[in-house]
Protein backbone atom coordinates (compact mmCIF):
# COMPACT_ATOMS: atom_id res chain seq x y z
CA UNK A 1 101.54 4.04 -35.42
CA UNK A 2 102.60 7.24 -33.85
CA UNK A 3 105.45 7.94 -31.20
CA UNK A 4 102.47 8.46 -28.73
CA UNK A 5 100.62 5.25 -29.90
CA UNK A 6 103.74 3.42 -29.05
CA UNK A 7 104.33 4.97 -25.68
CA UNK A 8 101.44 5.42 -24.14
CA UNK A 9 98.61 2.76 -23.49
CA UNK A 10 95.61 2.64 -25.45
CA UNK A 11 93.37 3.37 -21.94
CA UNK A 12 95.43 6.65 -21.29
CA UNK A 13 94.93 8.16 -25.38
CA UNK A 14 91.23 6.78 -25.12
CA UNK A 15 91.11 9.29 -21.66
CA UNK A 16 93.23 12.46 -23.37
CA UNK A 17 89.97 11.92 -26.08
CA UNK A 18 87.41 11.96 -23.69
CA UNK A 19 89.10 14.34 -21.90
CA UNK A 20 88.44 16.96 -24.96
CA UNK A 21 85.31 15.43 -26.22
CA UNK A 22 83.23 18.52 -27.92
CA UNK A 23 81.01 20.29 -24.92
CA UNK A 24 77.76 18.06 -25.06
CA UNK A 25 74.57 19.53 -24.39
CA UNK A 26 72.03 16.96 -22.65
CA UNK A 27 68.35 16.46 -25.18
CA UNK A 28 66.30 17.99 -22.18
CA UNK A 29 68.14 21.82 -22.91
CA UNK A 30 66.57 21.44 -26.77
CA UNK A 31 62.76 22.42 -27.17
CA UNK A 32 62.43 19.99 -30.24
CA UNK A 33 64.01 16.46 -30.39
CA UNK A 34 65.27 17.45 -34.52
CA UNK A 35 66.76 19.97 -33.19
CA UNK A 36 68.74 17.93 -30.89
CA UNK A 37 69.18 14.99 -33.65
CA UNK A 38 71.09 17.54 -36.00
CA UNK A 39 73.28 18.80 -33.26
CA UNK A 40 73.87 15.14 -32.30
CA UNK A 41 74.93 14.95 -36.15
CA UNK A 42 76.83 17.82 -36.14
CA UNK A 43 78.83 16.94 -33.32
CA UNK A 44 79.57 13.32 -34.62
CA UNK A 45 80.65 14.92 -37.66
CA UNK A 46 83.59 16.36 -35.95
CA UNK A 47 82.20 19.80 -35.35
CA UNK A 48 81.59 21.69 -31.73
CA UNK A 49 79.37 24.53 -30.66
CA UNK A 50 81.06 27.71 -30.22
CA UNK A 51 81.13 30.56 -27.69
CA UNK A 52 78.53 32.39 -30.04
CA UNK A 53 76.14 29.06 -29.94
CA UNK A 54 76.42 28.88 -26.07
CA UNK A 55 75.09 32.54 -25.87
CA UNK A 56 71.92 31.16 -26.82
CA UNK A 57 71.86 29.01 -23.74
CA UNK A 58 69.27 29.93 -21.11
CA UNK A 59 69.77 28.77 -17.71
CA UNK A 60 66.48 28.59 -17.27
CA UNK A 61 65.02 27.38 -20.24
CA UNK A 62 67.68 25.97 -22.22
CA UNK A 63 67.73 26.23 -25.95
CA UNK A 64 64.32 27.61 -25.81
CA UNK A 65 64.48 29.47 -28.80
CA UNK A 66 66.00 26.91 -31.14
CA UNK A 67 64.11 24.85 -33.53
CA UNK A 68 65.48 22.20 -36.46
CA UNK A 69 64.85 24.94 -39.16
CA UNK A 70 67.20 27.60 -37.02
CA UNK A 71 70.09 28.86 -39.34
CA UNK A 72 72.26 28.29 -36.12
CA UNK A 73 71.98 24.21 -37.12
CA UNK A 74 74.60 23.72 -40.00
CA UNK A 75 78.19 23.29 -40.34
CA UNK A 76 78.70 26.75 -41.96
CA UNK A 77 77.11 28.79 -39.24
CA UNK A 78 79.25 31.08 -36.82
CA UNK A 79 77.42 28.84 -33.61
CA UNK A 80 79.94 25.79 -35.10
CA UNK A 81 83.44 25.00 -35.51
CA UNK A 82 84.93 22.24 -37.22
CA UNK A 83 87.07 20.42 -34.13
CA UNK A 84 87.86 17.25 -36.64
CA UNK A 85 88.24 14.07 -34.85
CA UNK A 86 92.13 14.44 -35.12
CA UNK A 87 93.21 12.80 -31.32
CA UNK A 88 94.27 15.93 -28.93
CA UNK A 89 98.16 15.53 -28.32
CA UNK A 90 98.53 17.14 -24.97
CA UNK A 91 102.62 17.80 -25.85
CA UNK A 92 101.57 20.11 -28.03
CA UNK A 93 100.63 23.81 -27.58
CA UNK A 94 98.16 24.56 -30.44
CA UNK A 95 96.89 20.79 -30.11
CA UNK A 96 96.22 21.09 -26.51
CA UNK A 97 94.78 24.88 -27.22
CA UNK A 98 92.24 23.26 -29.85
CA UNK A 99 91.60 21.06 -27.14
CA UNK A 100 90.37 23.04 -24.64
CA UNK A 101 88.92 25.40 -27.03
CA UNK A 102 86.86 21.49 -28.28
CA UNK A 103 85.58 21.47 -24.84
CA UNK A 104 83.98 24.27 -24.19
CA UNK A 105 86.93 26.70 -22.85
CA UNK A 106 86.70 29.32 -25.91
CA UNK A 107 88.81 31.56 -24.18
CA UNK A 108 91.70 29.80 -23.26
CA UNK A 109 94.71 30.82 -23.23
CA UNK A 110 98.46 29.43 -22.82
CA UNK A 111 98.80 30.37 -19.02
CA UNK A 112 95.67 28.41 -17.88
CA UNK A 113 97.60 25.12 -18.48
CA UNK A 114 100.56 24.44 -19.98
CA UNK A 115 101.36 21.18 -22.33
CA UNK A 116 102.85 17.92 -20.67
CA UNK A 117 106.51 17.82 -20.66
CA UNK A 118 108.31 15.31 -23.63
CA UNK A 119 110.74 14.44 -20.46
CA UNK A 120 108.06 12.72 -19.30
CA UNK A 121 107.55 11.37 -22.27
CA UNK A 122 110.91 9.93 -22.99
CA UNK A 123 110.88 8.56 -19.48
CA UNK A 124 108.01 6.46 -20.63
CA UNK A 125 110.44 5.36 -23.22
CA UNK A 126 112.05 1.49 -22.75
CA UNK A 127 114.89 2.91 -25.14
CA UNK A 128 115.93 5.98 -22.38
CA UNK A 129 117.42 3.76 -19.64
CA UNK A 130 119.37 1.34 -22.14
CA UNK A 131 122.49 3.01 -21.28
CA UNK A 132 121.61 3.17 -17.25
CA UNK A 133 120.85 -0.67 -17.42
CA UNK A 134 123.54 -1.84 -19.62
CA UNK A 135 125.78 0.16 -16.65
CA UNK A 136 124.11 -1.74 -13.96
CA UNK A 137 124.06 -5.12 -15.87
CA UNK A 138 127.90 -4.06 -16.50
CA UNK A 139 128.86 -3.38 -12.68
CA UNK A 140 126.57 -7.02 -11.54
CA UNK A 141 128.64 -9.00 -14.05
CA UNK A 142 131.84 -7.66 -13.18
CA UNK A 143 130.61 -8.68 -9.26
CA UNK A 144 129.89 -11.90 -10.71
CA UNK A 145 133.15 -12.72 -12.72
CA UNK A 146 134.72 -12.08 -9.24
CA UNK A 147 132.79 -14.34 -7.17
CA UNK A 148 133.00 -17.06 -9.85
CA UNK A 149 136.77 -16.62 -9.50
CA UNK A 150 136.66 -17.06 -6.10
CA UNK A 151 134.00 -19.70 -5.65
CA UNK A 152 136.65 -22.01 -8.11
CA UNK A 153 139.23 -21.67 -5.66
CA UNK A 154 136.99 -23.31 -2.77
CA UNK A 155 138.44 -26.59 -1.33
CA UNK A 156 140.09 -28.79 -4.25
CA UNK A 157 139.42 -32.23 -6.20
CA UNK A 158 136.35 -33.92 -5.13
CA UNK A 159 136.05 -32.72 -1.91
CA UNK A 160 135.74 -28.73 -2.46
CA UNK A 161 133.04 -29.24 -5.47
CA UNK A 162 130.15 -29.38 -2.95
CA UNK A 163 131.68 -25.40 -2.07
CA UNK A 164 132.00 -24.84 -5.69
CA UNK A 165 129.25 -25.40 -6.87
CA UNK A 166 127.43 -23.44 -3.48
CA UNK A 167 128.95 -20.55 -4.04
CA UNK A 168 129.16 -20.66 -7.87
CA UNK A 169 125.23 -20.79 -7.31
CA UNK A 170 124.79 -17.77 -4.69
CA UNK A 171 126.80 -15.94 -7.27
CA UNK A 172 124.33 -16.92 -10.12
CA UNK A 173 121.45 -16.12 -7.57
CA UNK A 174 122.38 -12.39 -6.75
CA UNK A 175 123.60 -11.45 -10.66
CA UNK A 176 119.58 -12.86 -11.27
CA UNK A 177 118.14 -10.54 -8.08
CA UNK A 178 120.17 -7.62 -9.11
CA UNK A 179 119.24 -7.43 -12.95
CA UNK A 180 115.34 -8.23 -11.76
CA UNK A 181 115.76 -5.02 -9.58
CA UNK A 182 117.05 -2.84 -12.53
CA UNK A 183 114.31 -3.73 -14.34
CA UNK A 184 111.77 -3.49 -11.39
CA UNK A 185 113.41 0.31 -10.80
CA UNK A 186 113.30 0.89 -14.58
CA UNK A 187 109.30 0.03 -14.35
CA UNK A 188 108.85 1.92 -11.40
CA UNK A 189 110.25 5.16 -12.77
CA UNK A 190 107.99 4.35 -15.98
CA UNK A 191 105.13 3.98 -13.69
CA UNK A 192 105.98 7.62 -12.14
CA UNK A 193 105.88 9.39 -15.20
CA UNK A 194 102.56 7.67 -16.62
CA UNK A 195 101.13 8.74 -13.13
CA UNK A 196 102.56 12.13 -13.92
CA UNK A 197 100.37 12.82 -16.96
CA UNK A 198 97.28 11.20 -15.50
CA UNK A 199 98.04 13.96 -12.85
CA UNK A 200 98.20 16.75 -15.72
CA UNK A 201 95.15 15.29 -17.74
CA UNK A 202 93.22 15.52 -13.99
CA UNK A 203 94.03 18.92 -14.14
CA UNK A 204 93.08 19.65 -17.74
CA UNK A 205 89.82 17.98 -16.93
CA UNK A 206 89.25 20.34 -14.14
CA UNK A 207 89.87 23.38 -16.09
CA UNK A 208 86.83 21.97 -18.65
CA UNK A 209 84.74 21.76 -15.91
CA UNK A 210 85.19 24.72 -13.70
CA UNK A 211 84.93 27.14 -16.91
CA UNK A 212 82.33 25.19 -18.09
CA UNK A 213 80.06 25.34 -14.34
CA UNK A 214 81.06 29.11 -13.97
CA UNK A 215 83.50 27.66 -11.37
């Protein structure tokens, strides 16, 4: 399992890879269903039509002039690159550059987008706030050491345990509400930052589909 495997949930890798799918081409824009059927196989292969293989494409009439015997419709011809079906890792440059390039954007280039910042990945990480909870949990038991000194000096004998044990119990009580809302602000920040690349992968997704509508 890799770093991102662990931090990130399976929904949000599945939607980097769909993301950066290979630029699909819909059966109508073929003239001949094997035509079609091979690209289909191509594609599923881990291969994508390039910039040279979208020249071909009429607005108008599609892939008019392609047929299943076309030398355009194999692996080794200059209309198809090998994209592999190696998961796009949107911290990196050249991953997130063979990304866009997968999707259609064949002339991308590093200041259309830039790749998602690893602070936002380590703020995904349980293991960065260890130290800023262990504080926290630090300063709440140090209140609660106090109060439990203080709540044994209520009344005496038999007749100050009813206060005792009150106050020995409020003091349990906000130790329990404080460390819940350390945990409920760690969670929140975690929240932020997955929000945060959702934002970024929006945005990548935009970029596919504005270069690839003439937008």
């Amino acid at each position: 399992m890799s770093v991102l495997d662990y931090l990130l949930p399976k929904s949000f890798m599945s939607d980097v890879q769909t993301t950066f799918r290979p630029k699909l081409i819909e059966e109508d824009d073929f003239p001949d269903g094997g035509a079609y059927n091979i690209y289909k196989d191509l594609i599923a292969q881990g291969y994508g039509p390039t910039a040279e293989f979208m020249e071909m494409f009429d607005p108008d009439t599609g892939l008019s002039n392609l047929n299943p015997d076309s030398s355009f419709l194999n692996p080794d011809s200059p209309a198809f690159m090998f994209t592999s079906n190696q998961p796009i890792n949107i911290f990196g440059g050249q991953s997130l550059a063979e990304g866009f390039e997968r999707g259609g954007v064949y002339d991308f280039n590093p200041m259309m987008a830039k790749p998602a910042e690893l602070s936002t990945l380590r703020a995904l990480d349980p293991g960065s706030y260890s130290k800023e909870v262990s504080t926290k949990r630090g300063t709440l038991a140090d209140v609660l050491s106090r109060q439990r000194a203080k709540a044994s000096q209520v009344g005496g004998g038999f007749a100050g345990y009813g206060g005792r044990t009150v106050a020995e119990g409020l003091a349990e009580q906000q130790f329990e509400q404080g460390s819940q809302g350390i945990m409920e602000d760690v969670n929140k920040q975690r929240a932020n930052a997955l929000q945060q690349l959702y934002s970024e992968l929006e945005g990548y997704g935009s970029i596919i589909g504005n270069m690839n509508t003439g937008g």
